[in-house]
PDBML (XML) file of the C-alpha atoms, coordinates in Angstrom:
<?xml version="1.0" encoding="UTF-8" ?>
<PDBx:datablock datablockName="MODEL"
   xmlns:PDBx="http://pdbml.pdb.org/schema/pdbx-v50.xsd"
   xmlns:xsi="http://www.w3.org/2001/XMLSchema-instance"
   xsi:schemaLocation="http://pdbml.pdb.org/schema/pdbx-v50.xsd pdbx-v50.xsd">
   <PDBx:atom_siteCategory>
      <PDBx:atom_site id="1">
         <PDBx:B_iso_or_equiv>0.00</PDBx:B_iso_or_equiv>
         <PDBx:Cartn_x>17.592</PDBx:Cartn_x>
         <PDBx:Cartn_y>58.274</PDBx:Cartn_y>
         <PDBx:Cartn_z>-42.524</PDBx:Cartn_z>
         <PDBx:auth_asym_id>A</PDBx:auth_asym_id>
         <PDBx:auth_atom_id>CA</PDBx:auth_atom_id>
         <PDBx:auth_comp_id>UNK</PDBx:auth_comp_id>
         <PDBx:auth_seq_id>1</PDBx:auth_seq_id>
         <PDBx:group_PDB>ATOM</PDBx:group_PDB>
         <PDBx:label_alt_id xsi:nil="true" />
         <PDBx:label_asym_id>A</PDBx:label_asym_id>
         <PDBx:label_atom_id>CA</PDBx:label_atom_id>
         <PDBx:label_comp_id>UNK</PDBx:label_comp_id>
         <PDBx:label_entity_id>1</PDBx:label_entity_id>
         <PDBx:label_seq_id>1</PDBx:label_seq_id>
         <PDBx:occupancy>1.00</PDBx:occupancy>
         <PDBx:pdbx_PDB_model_num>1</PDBx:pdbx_PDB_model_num>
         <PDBx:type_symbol>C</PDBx:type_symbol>
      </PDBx:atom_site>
      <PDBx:atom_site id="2">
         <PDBx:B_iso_or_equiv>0.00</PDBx:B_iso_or_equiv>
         <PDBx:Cartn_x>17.113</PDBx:Cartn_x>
         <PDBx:Cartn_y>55.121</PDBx:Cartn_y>
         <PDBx:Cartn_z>-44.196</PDBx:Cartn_z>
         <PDBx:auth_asym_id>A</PDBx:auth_asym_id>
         <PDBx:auth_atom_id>CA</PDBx:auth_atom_id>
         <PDBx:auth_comp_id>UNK</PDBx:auth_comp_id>
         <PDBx:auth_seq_id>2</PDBx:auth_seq_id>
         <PDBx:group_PDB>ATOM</PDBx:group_PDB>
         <PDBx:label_alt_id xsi:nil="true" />
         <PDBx:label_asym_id>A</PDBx:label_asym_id>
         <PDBx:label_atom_id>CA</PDBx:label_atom_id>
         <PDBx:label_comp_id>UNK</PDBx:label_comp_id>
         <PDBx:label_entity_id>1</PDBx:label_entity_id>
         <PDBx:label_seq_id>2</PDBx:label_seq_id>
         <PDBx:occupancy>1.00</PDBx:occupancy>
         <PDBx:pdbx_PDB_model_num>1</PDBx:pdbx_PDB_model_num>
         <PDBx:type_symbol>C</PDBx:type_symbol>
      </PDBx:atom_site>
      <PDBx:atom_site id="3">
         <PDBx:B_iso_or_equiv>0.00</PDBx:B_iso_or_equiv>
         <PDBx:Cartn_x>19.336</PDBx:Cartn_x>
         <PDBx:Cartn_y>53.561</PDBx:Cartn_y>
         <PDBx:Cartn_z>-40.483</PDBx:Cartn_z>
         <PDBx:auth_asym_id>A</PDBx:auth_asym_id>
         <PDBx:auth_atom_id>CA</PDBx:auth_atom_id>
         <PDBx:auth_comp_id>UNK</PDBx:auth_comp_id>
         <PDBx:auth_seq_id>3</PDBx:auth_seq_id>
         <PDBx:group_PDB>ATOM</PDBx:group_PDB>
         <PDBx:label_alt_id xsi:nil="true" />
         <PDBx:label_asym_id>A</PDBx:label_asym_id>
         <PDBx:label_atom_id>CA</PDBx:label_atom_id>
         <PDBx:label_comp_id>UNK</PDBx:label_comp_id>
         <PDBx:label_entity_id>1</PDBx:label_entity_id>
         <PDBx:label_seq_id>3</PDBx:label_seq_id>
         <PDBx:occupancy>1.00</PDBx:occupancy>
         <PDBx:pdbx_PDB_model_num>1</PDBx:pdbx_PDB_model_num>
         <PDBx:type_symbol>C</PDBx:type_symbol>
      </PDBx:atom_site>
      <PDBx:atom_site id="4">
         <PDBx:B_iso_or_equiv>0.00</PDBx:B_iso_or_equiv>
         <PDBx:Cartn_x>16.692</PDBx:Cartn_x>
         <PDBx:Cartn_y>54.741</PDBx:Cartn_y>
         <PDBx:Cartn_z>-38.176</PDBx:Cartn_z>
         <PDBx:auth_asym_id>A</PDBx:auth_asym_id>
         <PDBx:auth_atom_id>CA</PDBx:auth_atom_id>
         <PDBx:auth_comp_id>UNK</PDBx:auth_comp_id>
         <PDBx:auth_seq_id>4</PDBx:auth_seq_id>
         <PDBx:group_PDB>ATOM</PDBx:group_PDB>
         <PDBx:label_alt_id xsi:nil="true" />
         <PDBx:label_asym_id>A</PDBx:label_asym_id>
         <PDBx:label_atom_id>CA</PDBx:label_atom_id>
         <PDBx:label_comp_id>UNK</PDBx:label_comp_id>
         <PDBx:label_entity_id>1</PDBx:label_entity_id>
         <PDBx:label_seq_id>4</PDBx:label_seq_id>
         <PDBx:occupancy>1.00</PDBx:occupancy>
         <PDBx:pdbx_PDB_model_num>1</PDBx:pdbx_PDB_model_num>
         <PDBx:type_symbol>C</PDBx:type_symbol>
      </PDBx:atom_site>
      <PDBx:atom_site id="5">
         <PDBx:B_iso_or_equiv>0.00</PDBx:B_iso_or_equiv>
         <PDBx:Cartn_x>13.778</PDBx:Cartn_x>
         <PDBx:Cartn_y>53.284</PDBx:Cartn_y>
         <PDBx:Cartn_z>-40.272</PDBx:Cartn_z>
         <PDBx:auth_asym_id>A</PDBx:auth_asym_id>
         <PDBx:auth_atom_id>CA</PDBx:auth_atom_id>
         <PDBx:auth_comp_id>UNK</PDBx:auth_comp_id>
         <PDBx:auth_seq_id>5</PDBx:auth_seq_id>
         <PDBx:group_PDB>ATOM</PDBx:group_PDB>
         <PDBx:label_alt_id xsi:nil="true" />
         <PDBx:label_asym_id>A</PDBx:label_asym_id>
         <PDBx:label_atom_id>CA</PDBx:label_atom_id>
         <PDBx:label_comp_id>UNK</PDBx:label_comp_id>
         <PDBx:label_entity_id>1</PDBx:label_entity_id>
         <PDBx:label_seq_id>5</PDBx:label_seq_id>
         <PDBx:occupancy>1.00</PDBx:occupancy>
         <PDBx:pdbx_PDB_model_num>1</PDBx:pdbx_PDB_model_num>
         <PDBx:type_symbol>C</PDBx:type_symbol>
      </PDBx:atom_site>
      <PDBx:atom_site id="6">
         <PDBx:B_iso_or_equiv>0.00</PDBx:B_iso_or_equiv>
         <PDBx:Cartn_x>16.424</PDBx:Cartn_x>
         <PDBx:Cartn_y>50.125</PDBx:Cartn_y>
         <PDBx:Cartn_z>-40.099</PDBx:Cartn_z>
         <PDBx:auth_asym_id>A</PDBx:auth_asym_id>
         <PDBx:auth_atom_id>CA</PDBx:auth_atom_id>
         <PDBx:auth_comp_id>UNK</PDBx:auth_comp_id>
         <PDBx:auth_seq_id>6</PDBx:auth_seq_id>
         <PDBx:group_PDB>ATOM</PDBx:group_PDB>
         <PDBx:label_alt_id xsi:nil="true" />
         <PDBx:label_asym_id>A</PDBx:label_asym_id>
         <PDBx:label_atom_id>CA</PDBx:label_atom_id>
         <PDBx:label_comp_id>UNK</PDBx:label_comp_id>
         <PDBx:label_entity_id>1</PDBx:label_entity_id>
         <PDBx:label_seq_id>6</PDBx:label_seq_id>
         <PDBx:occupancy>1.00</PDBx:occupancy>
         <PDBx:pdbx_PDB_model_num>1</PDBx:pdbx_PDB_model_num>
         <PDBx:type_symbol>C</PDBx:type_symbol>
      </PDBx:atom_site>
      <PDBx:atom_site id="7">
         <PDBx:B_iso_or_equiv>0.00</PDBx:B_iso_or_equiv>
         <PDBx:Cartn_x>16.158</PDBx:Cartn_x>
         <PDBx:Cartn_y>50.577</PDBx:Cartn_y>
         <PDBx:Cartn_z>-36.240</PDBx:Cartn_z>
         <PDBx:auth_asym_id>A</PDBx:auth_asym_id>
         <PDBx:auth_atom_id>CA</PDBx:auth_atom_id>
         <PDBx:auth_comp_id>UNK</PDBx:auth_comp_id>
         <PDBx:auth_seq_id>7</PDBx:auth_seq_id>
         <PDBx:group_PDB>ATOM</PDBx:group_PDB>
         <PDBx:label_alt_id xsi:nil="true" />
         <PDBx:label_asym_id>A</PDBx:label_asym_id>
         <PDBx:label_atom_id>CA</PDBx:label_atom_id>
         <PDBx:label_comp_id>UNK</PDBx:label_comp_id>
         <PDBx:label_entity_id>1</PDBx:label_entity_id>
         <PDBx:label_seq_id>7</PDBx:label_seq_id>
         <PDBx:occupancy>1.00</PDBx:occupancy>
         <PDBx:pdbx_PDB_model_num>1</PDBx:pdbx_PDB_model_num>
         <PDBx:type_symbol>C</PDBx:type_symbol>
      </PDBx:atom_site>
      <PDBx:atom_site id="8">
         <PDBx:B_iso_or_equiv>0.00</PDBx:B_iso_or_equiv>
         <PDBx:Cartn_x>12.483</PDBx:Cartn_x>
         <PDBx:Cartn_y>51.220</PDBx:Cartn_y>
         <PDBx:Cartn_z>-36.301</PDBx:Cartn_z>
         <PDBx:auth_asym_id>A</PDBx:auth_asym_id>
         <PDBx:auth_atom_id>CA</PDBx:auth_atom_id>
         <PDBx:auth_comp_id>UNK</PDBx:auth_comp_id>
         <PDBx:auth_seq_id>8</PDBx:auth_seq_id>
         <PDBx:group_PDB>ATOM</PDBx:group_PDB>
         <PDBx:label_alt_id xsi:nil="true" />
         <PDBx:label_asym_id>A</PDBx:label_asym_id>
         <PDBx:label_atom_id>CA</PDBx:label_atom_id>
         <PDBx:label_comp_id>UNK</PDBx:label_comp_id>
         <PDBx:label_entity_id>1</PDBx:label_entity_id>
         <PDBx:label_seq_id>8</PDBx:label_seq_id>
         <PDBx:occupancy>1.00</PDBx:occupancy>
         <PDBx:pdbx_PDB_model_num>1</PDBx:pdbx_PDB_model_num>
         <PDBx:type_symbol>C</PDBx:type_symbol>
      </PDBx:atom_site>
      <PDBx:atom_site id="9">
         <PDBx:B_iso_or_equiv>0.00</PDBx:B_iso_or_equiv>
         <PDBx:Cartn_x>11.975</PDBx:Cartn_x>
         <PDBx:Cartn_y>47.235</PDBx:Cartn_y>
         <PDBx:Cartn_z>-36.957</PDBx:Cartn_z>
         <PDBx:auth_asym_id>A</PDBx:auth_asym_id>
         <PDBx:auth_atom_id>CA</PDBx:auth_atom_id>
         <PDBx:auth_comp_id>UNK</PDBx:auth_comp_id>
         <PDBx:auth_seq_id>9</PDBx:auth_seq_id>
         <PDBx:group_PDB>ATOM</PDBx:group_PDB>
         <PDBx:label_alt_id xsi:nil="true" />
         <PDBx:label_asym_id>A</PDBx:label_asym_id>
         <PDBx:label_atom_id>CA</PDBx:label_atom_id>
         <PDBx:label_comp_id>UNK</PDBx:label_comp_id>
         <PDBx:label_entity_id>1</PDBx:label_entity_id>
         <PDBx:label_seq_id>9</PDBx:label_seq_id>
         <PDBx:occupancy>1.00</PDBx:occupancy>
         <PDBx:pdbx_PDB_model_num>1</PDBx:pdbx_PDB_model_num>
         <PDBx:type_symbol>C</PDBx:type_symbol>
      </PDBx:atom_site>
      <PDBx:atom_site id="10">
         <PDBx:B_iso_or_equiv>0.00</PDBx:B_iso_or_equiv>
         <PDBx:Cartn_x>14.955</PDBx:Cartn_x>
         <PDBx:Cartn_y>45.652</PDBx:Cartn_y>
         <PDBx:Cartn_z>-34.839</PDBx:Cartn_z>
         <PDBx:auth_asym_id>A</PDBx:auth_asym_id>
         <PDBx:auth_atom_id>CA</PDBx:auth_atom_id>
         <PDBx:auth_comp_id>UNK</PDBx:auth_comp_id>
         <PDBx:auth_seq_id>10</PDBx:auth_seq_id>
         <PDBx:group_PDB>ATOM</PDBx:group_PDB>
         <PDBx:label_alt_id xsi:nil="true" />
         <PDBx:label_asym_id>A</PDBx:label_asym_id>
         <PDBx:label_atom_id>CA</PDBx:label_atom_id>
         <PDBx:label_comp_id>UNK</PDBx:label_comp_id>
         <PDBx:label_entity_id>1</PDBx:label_entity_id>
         <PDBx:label_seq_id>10</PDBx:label_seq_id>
         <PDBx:occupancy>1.00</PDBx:occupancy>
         <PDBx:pdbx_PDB_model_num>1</PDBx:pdbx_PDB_model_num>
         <PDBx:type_symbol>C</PDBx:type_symbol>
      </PDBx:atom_site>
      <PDBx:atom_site id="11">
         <PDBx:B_iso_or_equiv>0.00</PDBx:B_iso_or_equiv>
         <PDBx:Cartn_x>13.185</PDBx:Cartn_x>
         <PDBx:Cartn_y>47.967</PDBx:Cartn_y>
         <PDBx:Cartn_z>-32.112</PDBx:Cartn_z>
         <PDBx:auth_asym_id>A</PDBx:auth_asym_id>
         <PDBx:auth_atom_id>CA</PDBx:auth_atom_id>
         <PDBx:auth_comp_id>UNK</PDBx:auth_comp_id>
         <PDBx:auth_seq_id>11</PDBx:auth_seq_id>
         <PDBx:group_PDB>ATOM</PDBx:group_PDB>
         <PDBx:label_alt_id xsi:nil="true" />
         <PDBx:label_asym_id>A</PDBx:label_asym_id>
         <PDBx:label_atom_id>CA</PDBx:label_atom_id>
         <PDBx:label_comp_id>UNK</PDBx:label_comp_id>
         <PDBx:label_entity_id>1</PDBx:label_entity_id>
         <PDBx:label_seq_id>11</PDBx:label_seq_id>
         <PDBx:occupancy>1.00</PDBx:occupancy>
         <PDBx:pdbx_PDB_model_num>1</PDBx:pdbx_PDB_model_num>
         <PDBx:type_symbol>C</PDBx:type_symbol>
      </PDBx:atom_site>
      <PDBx:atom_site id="12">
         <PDBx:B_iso_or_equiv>0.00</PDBx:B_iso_or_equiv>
         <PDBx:Cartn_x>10.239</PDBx:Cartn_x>
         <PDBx:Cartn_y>46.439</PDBx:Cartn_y>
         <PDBx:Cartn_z>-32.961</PDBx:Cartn_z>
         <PDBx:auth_asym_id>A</PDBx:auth_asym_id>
         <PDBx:auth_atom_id>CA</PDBx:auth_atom_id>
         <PDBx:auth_comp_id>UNK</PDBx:auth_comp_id>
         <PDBx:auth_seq_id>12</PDBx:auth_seq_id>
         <PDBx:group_PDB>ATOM</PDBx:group_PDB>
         <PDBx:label_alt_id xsi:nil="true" />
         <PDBx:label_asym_id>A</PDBx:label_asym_id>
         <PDBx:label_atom_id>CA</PDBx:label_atom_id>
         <PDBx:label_comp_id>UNK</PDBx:label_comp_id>
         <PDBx:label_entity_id>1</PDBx:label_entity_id>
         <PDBx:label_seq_id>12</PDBx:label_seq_id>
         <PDBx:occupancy>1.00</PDBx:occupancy>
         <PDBx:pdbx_PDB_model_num>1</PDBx:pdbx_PDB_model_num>
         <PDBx:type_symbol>C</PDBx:type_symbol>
      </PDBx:atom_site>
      <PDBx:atom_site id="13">
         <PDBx:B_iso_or_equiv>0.00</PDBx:B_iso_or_equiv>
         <PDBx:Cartn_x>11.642</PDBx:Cartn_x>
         <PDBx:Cartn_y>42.984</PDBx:Cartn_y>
         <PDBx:Cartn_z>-32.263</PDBx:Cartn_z>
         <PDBx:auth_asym_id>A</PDBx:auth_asym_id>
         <PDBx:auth_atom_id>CA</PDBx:auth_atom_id>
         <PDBx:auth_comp_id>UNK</PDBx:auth_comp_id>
         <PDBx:auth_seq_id>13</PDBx:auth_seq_id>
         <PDBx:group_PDB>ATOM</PDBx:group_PDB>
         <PDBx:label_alt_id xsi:nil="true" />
         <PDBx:label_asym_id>A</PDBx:label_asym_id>
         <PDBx:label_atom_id>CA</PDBx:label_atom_id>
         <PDBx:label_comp_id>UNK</PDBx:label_comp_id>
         <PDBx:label_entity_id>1</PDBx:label_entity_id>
         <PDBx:label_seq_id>13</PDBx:label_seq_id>
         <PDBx:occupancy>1.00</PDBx:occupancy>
         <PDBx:pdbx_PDB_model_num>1</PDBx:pdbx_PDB_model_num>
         <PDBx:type_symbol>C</PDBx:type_symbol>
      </PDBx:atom_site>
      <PDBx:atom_site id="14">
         <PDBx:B_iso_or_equiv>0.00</PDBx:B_iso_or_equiv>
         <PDBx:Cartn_x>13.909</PDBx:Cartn_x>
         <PDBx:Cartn_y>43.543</PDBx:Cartn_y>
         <PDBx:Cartn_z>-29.709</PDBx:Cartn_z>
         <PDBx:auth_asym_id>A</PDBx:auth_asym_id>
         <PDBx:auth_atom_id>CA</PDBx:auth_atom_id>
         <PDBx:auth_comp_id>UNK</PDBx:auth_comp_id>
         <PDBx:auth_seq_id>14</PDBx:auth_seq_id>
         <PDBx:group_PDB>ATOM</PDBx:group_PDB>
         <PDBx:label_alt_id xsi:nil="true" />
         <PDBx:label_asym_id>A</PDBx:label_asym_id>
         <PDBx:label_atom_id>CA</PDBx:label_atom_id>
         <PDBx:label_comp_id>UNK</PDBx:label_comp_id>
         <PDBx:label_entity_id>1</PDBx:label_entity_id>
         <PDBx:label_seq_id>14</PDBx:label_seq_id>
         <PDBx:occupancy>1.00</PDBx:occupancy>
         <PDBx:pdbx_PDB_model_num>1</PDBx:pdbx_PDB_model_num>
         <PDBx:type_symbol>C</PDBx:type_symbol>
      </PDBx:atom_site>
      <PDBx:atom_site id="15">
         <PDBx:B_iso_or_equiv>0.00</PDBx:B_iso_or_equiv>
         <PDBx:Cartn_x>12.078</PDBx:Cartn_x>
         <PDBx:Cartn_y>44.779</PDBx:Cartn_y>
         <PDBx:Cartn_z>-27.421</PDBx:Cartn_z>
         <PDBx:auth_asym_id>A</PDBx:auth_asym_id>
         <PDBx:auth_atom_id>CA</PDBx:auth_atom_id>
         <PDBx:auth_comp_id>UNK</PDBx:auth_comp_id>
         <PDBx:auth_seq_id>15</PDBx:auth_seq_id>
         <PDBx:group_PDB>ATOM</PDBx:group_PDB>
         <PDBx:label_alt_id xsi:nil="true" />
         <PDBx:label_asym_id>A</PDBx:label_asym_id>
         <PDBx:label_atom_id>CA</PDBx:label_atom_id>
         <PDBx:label_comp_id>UNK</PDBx:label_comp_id>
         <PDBx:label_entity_id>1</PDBx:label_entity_id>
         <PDBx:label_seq_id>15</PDBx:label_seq_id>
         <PDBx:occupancy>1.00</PDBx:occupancy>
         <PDBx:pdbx_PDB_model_num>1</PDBx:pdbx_PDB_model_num>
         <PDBx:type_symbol>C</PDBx:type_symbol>
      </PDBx:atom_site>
      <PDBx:atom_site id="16">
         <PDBx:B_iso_or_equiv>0.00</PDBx:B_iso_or_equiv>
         <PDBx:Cartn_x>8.748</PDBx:Cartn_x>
         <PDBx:Cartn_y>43.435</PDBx:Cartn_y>
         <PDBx:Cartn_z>-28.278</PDBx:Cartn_z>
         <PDBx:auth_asym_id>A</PDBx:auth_asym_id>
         <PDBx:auth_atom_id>CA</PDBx:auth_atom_id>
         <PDBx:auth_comp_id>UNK</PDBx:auth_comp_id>
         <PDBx:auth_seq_id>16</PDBx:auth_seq_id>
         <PDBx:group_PDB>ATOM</PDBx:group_PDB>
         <PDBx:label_alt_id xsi:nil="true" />
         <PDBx:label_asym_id>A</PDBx:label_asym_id>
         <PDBx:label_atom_id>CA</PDBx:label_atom_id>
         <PDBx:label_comp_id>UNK</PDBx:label_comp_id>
         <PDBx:label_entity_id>1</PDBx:label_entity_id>
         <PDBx:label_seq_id>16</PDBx:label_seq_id>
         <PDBx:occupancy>1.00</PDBx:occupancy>
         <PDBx:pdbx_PDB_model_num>1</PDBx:pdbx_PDB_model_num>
         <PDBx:type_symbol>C</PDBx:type_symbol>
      </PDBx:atom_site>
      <PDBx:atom_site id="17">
         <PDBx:B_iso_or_equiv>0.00</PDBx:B_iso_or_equiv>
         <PDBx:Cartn_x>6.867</PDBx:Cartn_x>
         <PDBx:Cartn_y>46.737</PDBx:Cartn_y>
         <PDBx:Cartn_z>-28.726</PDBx:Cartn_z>
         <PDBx:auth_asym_id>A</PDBx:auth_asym_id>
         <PDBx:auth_atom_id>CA</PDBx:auth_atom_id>
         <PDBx:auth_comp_id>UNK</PDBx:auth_comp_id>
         <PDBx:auth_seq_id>17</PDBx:auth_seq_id>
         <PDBx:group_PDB>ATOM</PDBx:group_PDB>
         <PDBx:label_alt_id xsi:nil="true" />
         <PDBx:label_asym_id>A</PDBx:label_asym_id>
         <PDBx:label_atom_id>CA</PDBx:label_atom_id>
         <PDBx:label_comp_id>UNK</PDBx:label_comp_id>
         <PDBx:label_entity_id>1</PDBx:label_entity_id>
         <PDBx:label_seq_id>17</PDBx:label_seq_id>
         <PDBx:occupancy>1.00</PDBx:occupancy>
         <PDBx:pdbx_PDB_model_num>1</PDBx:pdbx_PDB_model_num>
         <PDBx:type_symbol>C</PDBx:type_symbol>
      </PDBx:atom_site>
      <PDBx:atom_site id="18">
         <PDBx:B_iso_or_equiv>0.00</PDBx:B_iso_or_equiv>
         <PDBx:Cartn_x>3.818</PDBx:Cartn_x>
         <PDBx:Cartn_y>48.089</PDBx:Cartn_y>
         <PDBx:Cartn_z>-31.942</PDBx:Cartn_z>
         <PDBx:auth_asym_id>A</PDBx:auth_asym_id>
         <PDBx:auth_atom_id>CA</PDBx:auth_atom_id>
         <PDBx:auth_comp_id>UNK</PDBx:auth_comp_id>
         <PDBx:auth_seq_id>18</PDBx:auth_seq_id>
         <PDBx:group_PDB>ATOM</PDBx:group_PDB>
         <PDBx:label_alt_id xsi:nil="true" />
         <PDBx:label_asym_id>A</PDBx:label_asym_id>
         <PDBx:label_atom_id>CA</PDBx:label_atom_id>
         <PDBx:label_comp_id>UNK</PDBx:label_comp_id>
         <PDBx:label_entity_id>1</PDBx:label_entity_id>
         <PDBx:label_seq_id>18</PDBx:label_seq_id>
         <PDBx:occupancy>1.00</PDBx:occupancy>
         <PDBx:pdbx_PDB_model_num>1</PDBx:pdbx_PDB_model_num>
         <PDBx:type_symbol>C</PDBx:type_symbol>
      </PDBx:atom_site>
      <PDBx:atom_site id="19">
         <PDBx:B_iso_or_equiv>0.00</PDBx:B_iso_or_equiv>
         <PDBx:Cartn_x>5.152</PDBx:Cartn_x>
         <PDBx:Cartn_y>50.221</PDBx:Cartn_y>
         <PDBx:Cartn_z>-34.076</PDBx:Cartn_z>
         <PDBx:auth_asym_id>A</PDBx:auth_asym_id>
         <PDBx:auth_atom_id>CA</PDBx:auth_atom_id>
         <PDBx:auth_comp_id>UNK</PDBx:auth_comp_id>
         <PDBx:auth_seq_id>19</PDBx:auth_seq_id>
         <PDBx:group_PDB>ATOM</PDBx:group_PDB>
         <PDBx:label_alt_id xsi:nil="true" />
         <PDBx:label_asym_id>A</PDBx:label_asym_id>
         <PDBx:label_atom_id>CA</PDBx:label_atom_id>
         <PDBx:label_comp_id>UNK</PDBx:label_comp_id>
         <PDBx:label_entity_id>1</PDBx:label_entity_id>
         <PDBx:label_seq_id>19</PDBx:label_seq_id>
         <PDBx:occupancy>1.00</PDBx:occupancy>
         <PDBx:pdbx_PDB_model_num>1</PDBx:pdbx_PDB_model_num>
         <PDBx:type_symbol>C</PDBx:type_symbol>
      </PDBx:atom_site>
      <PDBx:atom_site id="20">
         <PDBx:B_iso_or_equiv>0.00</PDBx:B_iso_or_equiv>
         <PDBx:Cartn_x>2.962</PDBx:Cartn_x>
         <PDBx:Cartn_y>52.244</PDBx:Cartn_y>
         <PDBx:Cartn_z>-32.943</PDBx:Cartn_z>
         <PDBx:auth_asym_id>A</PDBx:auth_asym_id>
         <PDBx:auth_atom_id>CA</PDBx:auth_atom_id>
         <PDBx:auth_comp_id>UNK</PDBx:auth_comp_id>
         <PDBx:auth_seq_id>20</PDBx:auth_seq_id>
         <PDBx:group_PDB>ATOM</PDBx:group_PDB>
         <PDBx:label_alt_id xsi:nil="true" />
         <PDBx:label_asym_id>A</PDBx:label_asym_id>
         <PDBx:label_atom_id>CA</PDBx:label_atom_id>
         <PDBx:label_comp_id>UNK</PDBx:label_comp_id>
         <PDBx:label_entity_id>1</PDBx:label_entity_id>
         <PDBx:label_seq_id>20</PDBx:label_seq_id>
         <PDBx:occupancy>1.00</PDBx:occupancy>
         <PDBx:pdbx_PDB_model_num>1</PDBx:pdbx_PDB_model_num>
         <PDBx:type_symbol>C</PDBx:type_symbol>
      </PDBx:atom_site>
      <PDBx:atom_site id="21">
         <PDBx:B_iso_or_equiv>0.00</PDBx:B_iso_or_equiv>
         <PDBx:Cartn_x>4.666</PDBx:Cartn_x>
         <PDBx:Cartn_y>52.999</PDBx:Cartn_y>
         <PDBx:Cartn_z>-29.745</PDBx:Cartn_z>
         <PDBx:auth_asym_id>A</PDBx:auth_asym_id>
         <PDBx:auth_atom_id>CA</PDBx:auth_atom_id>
         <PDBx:auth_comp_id>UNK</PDBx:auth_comp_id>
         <PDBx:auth_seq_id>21</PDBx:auth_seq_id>
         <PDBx:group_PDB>ATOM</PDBx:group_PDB>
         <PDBx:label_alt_id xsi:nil="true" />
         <PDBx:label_asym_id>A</PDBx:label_asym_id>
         <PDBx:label_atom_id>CA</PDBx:label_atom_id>
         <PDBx:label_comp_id>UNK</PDBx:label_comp_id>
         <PDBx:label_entity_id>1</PDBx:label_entity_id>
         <PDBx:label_seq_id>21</PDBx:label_seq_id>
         <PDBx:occupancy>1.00</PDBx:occupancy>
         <PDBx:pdbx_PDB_model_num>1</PDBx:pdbx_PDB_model_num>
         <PDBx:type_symbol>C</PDBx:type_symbol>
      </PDBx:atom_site>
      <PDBx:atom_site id="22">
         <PDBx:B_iso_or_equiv>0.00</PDBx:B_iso_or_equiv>
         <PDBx:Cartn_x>8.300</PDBx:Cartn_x>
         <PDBx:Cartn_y>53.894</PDBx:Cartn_y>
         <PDBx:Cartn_z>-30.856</PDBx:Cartn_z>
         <PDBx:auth_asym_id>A</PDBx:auth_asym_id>
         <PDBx:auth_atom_id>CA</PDBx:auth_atom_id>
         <PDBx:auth_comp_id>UNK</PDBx:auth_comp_id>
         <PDBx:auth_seq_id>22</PDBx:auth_seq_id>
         <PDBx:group_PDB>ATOM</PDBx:group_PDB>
         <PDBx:label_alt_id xsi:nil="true" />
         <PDBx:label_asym_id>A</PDBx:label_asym_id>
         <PDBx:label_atom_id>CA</PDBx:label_atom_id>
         <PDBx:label_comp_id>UNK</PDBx:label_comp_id>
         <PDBx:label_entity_id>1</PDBx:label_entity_id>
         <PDBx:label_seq_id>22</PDBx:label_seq_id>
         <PDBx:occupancy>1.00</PDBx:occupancy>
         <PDBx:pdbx_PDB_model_num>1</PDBx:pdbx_PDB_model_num>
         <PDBx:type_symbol>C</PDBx:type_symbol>
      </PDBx:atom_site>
      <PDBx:atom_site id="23">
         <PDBx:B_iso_or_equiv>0.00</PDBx:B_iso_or_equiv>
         <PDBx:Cartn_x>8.840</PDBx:Cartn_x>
         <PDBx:Cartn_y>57.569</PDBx:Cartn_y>
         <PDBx:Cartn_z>-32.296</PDBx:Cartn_z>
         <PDBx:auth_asym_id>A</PDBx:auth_asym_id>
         <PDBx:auth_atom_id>CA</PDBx:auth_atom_id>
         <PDBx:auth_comp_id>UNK</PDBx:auth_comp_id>
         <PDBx:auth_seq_id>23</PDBx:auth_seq_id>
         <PDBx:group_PDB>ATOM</PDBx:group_PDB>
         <PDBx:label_alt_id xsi:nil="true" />
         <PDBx:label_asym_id>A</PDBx:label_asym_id>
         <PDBx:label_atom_id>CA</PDBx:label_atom_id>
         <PDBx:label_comp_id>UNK</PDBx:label_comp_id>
         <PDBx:label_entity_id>1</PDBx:label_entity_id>
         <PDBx:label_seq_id>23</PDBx:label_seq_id>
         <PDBx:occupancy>1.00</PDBx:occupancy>
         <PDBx:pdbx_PDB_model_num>1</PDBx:pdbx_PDB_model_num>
         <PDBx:type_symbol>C</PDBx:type_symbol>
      </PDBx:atom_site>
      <PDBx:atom_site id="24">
         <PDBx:B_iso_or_equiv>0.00</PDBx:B_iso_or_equiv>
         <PDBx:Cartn_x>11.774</PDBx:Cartn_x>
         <PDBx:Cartn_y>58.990</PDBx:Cartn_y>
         <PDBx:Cartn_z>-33.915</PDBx:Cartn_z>
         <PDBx:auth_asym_id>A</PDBx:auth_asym_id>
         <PDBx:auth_atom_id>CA</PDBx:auth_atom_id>
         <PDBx:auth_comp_id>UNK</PDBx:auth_comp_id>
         <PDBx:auth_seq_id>24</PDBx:auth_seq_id>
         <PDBx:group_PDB>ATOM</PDBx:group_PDB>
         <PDBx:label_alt_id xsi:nil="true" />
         <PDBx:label_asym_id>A</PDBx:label_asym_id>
         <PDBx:label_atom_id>CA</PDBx:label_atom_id>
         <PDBx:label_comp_id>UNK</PDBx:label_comp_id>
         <PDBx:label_entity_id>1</PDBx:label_entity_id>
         <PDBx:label_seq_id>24</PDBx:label_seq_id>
         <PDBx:occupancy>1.00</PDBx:occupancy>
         <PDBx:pdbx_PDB_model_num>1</PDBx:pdbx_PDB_model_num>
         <PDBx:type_symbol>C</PDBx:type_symbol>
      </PDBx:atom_site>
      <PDBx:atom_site id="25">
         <PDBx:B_iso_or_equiv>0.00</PDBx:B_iso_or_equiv>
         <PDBx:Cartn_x>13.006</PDBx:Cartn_x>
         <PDBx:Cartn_y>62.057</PDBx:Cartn_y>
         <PDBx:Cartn_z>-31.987</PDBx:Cartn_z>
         <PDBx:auth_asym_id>A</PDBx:auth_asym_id>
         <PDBx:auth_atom_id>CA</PDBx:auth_atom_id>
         <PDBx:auth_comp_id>UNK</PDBx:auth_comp_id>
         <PDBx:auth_seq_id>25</PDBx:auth_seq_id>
         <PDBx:group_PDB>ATOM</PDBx:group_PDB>
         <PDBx:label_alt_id xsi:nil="true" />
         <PDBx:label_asym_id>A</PDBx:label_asym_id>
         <PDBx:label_atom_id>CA</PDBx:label_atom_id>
         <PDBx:label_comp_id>UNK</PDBx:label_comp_id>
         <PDBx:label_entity_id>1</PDBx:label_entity_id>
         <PDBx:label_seq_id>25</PDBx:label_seq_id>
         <PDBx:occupancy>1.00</PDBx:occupancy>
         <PDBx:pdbx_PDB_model_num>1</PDBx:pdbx_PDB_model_num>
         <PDBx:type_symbol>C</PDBx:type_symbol>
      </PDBx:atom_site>
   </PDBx:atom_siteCategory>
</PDBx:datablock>
């Protein structure tokens, strides 16, 4: 699960959101 902590950040960045708004379903 290592990928979707990977796609935690680029999330982060790509779409210019806190980390505190994107949740892993």
């Amino acid at each position: 699960m290592v990928n979707k902590g990977l796609e935690v950040m680029e999330a982060k960045w790509l779409f210019d959101v806190d980390l505190e708004r994107i949740e892993v379903v």
